[in-house]
Protein backbone atom coordinates (compact mmCIF):
# COMPACT_ATOMS: atom_id res chain seq x y z
CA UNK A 1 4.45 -12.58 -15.92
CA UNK A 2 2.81 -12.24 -12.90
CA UNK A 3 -0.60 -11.01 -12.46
CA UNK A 4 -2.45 -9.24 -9.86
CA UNK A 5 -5.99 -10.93 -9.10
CA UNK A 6 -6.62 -9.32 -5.28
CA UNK A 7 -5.08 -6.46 -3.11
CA UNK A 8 -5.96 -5.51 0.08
CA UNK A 9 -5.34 -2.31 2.22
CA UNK A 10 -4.75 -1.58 6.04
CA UNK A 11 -4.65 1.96 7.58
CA UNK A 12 -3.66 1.97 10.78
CA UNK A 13 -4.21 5.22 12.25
CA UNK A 14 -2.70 6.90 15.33
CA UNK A 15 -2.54 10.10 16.83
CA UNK A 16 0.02 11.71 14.27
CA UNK A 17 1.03 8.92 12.14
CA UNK A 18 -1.30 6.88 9.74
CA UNK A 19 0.28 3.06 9.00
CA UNK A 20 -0.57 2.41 5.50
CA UNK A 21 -0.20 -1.53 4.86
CA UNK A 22 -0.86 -3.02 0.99
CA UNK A 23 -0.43 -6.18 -0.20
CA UNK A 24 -1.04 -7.35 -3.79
CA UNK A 25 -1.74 -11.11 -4.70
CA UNK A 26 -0.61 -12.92 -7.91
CA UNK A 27 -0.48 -15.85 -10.23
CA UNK A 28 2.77 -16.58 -11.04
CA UNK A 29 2.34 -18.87 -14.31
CA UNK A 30 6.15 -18.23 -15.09
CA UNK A 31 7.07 -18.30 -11.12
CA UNK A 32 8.49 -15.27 -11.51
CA UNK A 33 9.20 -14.87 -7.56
CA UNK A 34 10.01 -17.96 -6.82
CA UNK A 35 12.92 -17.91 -9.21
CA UNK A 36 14.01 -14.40 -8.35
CA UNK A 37 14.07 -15.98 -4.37
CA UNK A 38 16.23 -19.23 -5.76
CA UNK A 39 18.60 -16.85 -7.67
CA UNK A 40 19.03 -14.50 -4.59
CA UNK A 41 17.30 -11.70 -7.06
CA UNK A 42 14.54 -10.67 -5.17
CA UNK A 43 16.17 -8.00 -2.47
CA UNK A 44 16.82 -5.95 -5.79
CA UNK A 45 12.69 -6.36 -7.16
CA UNK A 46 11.78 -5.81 -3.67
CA UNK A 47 14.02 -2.49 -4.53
CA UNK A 48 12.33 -1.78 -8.09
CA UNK A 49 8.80 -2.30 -6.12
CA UNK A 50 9.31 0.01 -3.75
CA UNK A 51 10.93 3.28 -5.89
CA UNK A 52 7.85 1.87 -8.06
CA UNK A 53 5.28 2.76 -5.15
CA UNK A 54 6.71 5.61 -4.40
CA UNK A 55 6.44 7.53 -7.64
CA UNK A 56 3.09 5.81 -7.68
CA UNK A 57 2.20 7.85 -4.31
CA UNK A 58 3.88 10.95 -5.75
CA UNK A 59 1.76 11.35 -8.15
CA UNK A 60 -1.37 11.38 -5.87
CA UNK A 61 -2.27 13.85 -3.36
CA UNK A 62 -3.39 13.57 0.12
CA UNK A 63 -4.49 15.99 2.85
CA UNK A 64 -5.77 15.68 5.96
CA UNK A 65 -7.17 18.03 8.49
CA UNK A 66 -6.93 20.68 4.93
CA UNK A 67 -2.90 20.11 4.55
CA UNK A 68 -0.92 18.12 1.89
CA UNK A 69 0.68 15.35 3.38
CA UNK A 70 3.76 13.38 1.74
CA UNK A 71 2.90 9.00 1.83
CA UNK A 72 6.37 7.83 2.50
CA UNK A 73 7.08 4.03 1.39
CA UNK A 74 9.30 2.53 4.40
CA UNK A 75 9.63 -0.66 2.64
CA UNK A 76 8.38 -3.39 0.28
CA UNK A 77 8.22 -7.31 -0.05
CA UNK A 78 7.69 -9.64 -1.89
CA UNK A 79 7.44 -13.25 -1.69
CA UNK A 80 6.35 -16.78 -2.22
CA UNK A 81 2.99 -17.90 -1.24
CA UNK A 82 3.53 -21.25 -0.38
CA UNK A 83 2.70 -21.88 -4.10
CA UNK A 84 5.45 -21.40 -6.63
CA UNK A 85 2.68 -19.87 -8.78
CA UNK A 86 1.31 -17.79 -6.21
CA UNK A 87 2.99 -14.68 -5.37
CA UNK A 88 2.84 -11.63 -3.27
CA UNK A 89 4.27 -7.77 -2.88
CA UNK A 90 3.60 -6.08 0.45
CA UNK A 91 4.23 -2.60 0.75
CA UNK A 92 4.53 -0.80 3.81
CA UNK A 93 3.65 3.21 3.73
CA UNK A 94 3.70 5.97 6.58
CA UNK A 95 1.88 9.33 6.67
CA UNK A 96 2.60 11.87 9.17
CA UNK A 97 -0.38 14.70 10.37
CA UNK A 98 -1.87 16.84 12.41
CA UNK A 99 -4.18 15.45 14.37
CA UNK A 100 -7.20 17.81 15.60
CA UNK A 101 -9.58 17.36 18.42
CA UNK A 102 -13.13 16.23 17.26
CA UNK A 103 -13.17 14.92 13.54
CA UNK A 104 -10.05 14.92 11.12
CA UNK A 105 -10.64 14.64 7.42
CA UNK A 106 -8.50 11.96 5.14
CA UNK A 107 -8.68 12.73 1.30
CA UNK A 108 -7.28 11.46 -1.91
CA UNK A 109 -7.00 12.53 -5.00
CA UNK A 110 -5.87 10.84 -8.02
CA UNK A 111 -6.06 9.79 -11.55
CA UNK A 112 -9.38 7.54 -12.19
CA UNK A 113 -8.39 4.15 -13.16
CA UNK A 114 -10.41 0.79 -13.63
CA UNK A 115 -8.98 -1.78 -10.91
CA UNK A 116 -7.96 -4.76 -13.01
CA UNK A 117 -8.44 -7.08 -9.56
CA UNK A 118 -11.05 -6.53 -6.75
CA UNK A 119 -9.44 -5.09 -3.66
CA UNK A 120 -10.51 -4.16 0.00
CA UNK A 121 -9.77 -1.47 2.31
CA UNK A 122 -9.93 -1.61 5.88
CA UNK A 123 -9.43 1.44 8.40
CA UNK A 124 -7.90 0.60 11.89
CA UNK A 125 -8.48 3.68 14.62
CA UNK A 126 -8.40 3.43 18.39
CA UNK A 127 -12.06 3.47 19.59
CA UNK A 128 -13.73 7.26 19.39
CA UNK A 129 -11.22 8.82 17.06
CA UNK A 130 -13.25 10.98 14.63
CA UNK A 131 -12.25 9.80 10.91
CA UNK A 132 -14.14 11.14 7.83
CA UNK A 133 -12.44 9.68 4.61
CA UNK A 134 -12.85 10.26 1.08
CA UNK A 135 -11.14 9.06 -2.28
């Protein structure tokens, strides 16, 4: 079974539209992806991953600028890396807002877990754009 040991997290903003980029890293020990890629499999986990996300994101809530705001996923993948026991899953997300003039507020809420891997988020804005985030 695969197993997560690092996942990182890009948000791209701009004006209107945040870019929401996560990808998970795994050992494979039973090289999992690689056989689902040999097989031809792995368009229908890159399926399962995605609706997976998705419900995932349901169940949280963002707003920014004080209104909810729907995290859509746009698409997921998953893949070799390089290794046969090294794996990935990339999932690609989109957020449409309001933007306002001075700064806008990102926030969001959701159930309290312990991370099982270490992680990092980075936030991406054009230079001046007033961001205040909170999770």
């Amino acid at each position: 079974m695969a197993k997560p040991i690092y996942g990182n997290g890009f948000f791209h903003i701009a004006p209107g539209t945040i870019f929401y980029t996560i990808v998970f890293e795994y050992t494979d020990e039973d090289e999992e992806y690689y056989n689902m890629t040999v097989r031809g499999d792995i368009e229908r986990e890159e399926d399962r991953l995605k609706a997976e996300m998705q419900r995932i994101l349901d169940n949280e809530k963002v707003v920014i600028n004080g209104s909810y705001v729907k995290a859509s996923v746009i698409s997921a993948k998953a893949e070799v890396r390089g290794l046969r026991r090294l794996s990935s899953a990339a999932f690609f997300i989109e957020m449409r807002y309001r933007p306002m003039s001075g700064v806008n507020t990102y926030e969001n809420i959701y159930e309290s877990e312990v991370a099982e891997y270490d992680y990092t988020v980075y936030w991406l804005a054009p230079p001046g754009a007033g961001l205040r985030a909170t999770t």
